[in-house]
N, C-alpha and C. Protein backbone atom coordinates (compact mmCIF):
# COMPACT_ATOMS: atom_id res chain seq x y z
N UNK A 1 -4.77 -10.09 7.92
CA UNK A 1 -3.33 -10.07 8.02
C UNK A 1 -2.91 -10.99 9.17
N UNK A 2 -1.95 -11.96 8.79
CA UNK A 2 -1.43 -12.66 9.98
C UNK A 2 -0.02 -12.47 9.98
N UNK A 3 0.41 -12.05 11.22
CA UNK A 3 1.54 -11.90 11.97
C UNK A 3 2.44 -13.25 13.06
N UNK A 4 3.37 -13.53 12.51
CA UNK A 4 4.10 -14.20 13.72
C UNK A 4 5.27 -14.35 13.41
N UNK A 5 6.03 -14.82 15.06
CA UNK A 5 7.66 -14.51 15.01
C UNK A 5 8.06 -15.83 14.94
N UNK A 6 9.21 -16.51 14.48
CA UNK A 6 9.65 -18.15 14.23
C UNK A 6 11.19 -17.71 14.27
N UNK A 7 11.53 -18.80 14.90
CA UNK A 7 13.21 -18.91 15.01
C UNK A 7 13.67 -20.30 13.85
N UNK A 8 14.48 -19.47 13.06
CA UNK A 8 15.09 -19.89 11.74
C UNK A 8 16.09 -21.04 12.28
N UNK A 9 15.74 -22.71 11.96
CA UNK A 9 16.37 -23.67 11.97
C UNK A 9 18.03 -24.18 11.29
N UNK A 10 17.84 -23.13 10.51
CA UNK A 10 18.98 -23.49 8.88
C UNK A 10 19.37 -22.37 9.03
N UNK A 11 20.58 -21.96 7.84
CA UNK A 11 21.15 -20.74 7.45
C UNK A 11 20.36 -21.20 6.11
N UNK A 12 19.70 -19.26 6.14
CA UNK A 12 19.15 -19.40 4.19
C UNK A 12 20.37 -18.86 3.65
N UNK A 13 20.79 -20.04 2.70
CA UNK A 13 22.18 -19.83 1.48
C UNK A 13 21.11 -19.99 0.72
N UNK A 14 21.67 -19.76 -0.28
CA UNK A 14 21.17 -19.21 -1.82
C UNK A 14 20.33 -20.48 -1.90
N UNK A 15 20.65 -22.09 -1.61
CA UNK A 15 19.44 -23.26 -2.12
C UNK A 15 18.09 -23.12 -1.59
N UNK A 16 18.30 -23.34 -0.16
CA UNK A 16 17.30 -22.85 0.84
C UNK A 16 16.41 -21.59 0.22
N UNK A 17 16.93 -20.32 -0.01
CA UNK A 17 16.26 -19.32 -0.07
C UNK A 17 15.63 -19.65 -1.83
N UNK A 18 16.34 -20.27 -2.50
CA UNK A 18 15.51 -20.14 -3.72
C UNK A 18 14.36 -21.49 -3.59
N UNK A 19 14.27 -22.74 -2.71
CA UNK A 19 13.60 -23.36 -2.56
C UNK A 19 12.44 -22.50 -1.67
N UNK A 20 12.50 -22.17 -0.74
CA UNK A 20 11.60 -21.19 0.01
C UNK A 20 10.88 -20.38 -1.27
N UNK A 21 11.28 -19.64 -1.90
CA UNK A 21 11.06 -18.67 -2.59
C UNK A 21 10.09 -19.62 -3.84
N UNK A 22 10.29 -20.55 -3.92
CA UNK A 22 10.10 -21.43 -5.59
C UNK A 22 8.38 -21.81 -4.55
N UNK A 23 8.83 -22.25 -3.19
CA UNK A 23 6.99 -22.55 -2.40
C UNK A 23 6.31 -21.30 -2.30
N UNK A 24 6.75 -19.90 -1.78
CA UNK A 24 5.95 -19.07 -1.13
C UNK A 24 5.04 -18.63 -2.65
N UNK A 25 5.66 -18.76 -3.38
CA UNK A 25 5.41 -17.67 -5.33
C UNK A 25 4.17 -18.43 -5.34
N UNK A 26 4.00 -19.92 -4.95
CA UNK A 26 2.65 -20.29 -5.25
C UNK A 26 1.21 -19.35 -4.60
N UNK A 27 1.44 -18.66 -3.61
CA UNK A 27 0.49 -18.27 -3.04
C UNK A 27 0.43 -16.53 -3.14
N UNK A 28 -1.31 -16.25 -3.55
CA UNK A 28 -1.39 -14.78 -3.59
C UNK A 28 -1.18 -13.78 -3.01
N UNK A 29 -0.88 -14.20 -0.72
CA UNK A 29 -0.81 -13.28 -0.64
C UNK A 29 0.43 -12.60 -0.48
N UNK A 30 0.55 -11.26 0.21
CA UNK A 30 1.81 -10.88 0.30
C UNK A 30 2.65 -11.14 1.16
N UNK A 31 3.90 -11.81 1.26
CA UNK A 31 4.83 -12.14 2.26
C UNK A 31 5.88 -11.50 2.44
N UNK A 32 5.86 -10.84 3.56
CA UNK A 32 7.48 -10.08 4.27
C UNK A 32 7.86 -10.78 5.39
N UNK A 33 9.25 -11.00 5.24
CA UNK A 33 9.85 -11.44 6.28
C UNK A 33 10.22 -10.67 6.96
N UNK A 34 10.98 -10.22 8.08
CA UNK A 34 11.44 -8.94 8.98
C UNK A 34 12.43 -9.29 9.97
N UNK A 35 13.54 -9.09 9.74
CA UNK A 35 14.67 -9.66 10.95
C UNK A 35 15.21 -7.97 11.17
N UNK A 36 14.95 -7.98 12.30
CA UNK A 36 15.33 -6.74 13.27
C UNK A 36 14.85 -5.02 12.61
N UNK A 37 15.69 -4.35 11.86
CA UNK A 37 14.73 -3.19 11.16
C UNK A 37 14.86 -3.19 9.78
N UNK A 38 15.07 -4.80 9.11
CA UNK A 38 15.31 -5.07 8.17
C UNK A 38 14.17 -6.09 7.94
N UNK A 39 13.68 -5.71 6.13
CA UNK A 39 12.46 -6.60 6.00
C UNK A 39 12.72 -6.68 4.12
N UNK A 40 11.84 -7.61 3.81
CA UNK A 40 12.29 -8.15 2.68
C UNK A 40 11.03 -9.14 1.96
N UNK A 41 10.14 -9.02 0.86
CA UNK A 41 9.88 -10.01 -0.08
C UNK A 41 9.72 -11.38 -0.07
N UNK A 42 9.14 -12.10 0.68
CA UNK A 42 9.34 -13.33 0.78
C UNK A 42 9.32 -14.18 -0.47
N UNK A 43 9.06 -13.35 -1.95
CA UNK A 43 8.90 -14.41 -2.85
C UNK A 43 9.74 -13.92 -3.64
N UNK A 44 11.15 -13.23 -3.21
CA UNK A 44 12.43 -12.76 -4.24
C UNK A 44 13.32 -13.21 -3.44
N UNK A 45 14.23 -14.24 -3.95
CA UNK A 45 15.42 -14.71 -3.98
C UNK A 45 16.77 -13.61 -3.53
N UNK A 46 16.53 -12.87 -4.06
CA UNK A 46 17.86 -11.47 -3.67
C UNK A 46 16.92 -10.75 -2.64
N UNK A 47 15.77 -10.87 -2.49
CA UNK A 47 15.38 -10.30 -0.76
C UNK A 47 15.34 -10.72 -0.01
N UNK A 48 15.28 -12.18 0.44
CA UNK A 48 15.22 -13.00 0.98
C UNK A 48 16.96 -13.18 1.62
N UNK A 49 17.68 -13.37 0.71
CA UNK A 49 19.06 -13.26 0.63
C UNK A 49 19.88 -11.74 1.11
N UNK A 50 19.00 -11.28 0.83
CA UNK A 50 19.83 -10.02 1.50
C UNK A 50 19.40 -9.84 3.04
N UNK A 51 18.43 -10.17 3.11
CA UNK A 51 18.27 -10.11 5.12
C UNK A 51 19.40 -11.02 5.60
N UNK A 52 20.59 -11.92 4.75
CA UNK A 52 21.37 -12.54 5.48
C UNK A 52 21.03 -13.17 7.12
N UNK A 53 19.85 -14.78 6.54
CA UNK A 53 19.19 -15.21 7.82
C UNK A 53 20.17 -16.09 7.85
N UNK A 54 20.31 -16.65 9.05
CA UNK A 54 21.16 -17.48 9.88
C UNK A 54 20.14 -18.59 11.05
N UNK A 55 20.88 -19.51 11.16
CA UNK A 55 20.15 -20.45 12.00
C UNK A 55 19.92 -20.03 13.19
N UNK A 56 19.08 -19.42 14.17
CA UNK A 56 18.75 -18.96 15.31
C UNK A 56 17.98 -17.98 15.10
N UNK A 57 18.14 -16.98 13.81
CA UNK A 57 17.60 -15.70 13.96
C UNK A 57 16.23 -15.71 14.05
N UNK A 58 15.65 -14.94 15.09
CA UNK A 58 14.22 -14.69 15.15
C UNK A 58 13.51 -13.93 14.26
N UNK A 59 12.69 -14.13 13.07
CA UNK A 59 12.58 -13.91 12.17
C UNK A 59 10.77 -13.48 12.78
N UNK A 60 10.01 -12.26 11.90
CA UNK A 60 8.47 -12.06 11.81
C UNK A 60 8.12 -12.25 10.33
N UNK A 61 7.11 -12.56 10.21
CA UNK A 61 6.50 -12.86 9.42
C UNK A 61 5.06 -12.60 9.26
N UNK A 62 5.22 -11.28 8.05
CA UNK A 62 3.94 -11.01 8.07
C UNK A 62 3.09 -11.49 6.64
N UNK A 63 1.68 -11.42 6.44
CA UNK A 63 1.10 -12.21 5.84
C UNK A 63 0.02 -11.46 5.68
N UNK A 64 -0.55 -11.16 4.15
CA UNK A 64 -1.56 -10.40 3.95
C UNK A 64 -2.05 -10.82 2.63
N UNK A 65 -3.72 -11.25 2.46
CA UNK A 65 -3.70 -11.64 0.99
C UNK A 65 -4.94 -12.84 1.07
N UNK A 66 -5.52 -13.03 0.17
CA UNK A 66 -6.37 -14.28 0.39
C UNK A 66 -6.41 -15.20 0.92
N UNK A 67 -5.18 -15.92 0.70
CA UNK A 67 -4.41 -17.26 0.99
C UNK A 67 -3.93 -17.43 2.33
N UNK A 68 -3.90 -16.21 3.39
CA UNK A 68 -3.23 -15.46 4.24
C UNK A 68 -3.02 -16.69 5.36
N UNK A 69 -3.92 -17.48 5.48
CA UNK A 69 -4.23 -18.41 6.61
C UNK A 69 -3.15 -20.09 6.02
N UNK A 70 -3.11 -20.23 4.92
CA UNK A 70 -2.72 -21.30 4.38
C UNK A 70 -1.44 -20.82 3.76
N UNK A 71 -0.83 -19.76 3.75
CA UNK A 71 -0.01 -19.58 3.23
C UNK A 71 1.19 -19.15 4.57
N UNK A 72 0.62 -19.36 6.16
CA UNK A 72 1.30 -19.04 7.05
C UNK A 72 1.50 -20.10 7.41
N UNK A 73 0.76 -21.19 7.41
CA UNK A 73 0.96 -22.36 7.71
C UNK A 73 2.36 -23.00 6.96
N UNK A 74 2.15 -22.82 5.51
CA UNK A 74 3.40 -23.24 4.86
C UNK A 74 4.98 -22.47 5.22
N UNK A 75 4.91 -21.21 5.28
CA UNK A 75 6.13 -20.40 5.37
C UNK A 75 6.55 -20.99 7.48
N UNK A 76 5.95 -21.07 7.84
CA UNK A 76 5.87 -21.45 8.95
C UNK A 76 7.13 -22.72 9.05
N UNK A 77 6.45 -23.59 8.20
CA UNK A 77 6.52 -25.07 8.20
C UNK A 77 8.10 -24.93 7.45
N UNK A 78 8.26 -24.32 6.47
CA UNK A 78 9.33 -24.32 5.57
C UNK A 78 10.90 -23.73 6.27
N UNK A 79 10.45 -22.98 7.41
CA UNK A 79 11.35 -22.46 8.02
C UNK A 79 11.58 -23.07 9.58
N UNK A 80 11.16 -23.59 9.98
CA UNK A 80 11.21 -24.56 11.12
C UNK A 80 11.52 -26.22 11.01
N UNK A 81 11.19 -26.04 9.30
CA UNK A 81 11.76 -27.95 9.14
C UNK A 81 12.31 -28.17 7.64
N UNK A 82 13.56 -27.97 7.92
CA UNK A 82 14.65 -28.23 6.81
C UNK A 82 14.65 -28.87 5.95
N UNK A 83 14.85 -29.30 5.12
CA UNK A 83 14.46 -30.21 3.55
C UNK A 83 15.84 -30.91 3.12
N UNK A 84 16.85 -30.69 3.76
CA UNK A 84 18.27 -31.68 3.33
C UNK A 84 19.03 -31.17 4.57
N UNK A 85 19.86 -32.61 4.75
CA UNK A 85 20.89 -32.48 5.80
C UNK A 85 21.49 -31.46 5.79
N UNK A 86 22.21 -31.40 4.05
CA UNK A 86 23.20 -30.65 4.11
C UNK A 86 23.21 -29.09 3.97
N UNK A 87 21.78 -28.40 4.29
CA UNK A 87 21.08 -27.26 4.30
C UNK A 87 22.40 -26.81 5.80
């Protein structure tokens, strides 16, 4: 299981979170995100969306599953470096 905390670059609106969501689905293991005592699915679009993330929020991220090591690297990466300006 890998654990770590990342401060969210973007606001996830619905593109963001379904692009996030369309990378994490590739990988087996399990992903929760966790903003404050709220936690959520990293590979569902309406869970992801319902933690209502915002640009600053300090977000955890936990990680459990085969892939666990390569699949933190990506969620990591996806949330610290934005994919369109207009994100």
């Amino acid at each position: 299981m890998f654990i770590q905390e990342v401060i969210l670059k973007y606001n996830f609106h619905a593109r963001p979170c379904a692009y996030f969501v369309n990378q994490t689905s590739k990988f087996g293991a399990n992903i929760t995100i966790v903003r404050g005592n709220k936690s959520g699915n990293g590979k569902s679009v309406i869970s992801v969306m319902m933690l209502e993330l915002a640009k600053g929020d300090k977000v955890r991220i936990v990680i459990d599953g085969n892939d666990e090591k390569e699949a933190m690297r990506k969620v990591v990466y996806l949330i610290e470096n934005p994919l369109e300006k207009d994100w």
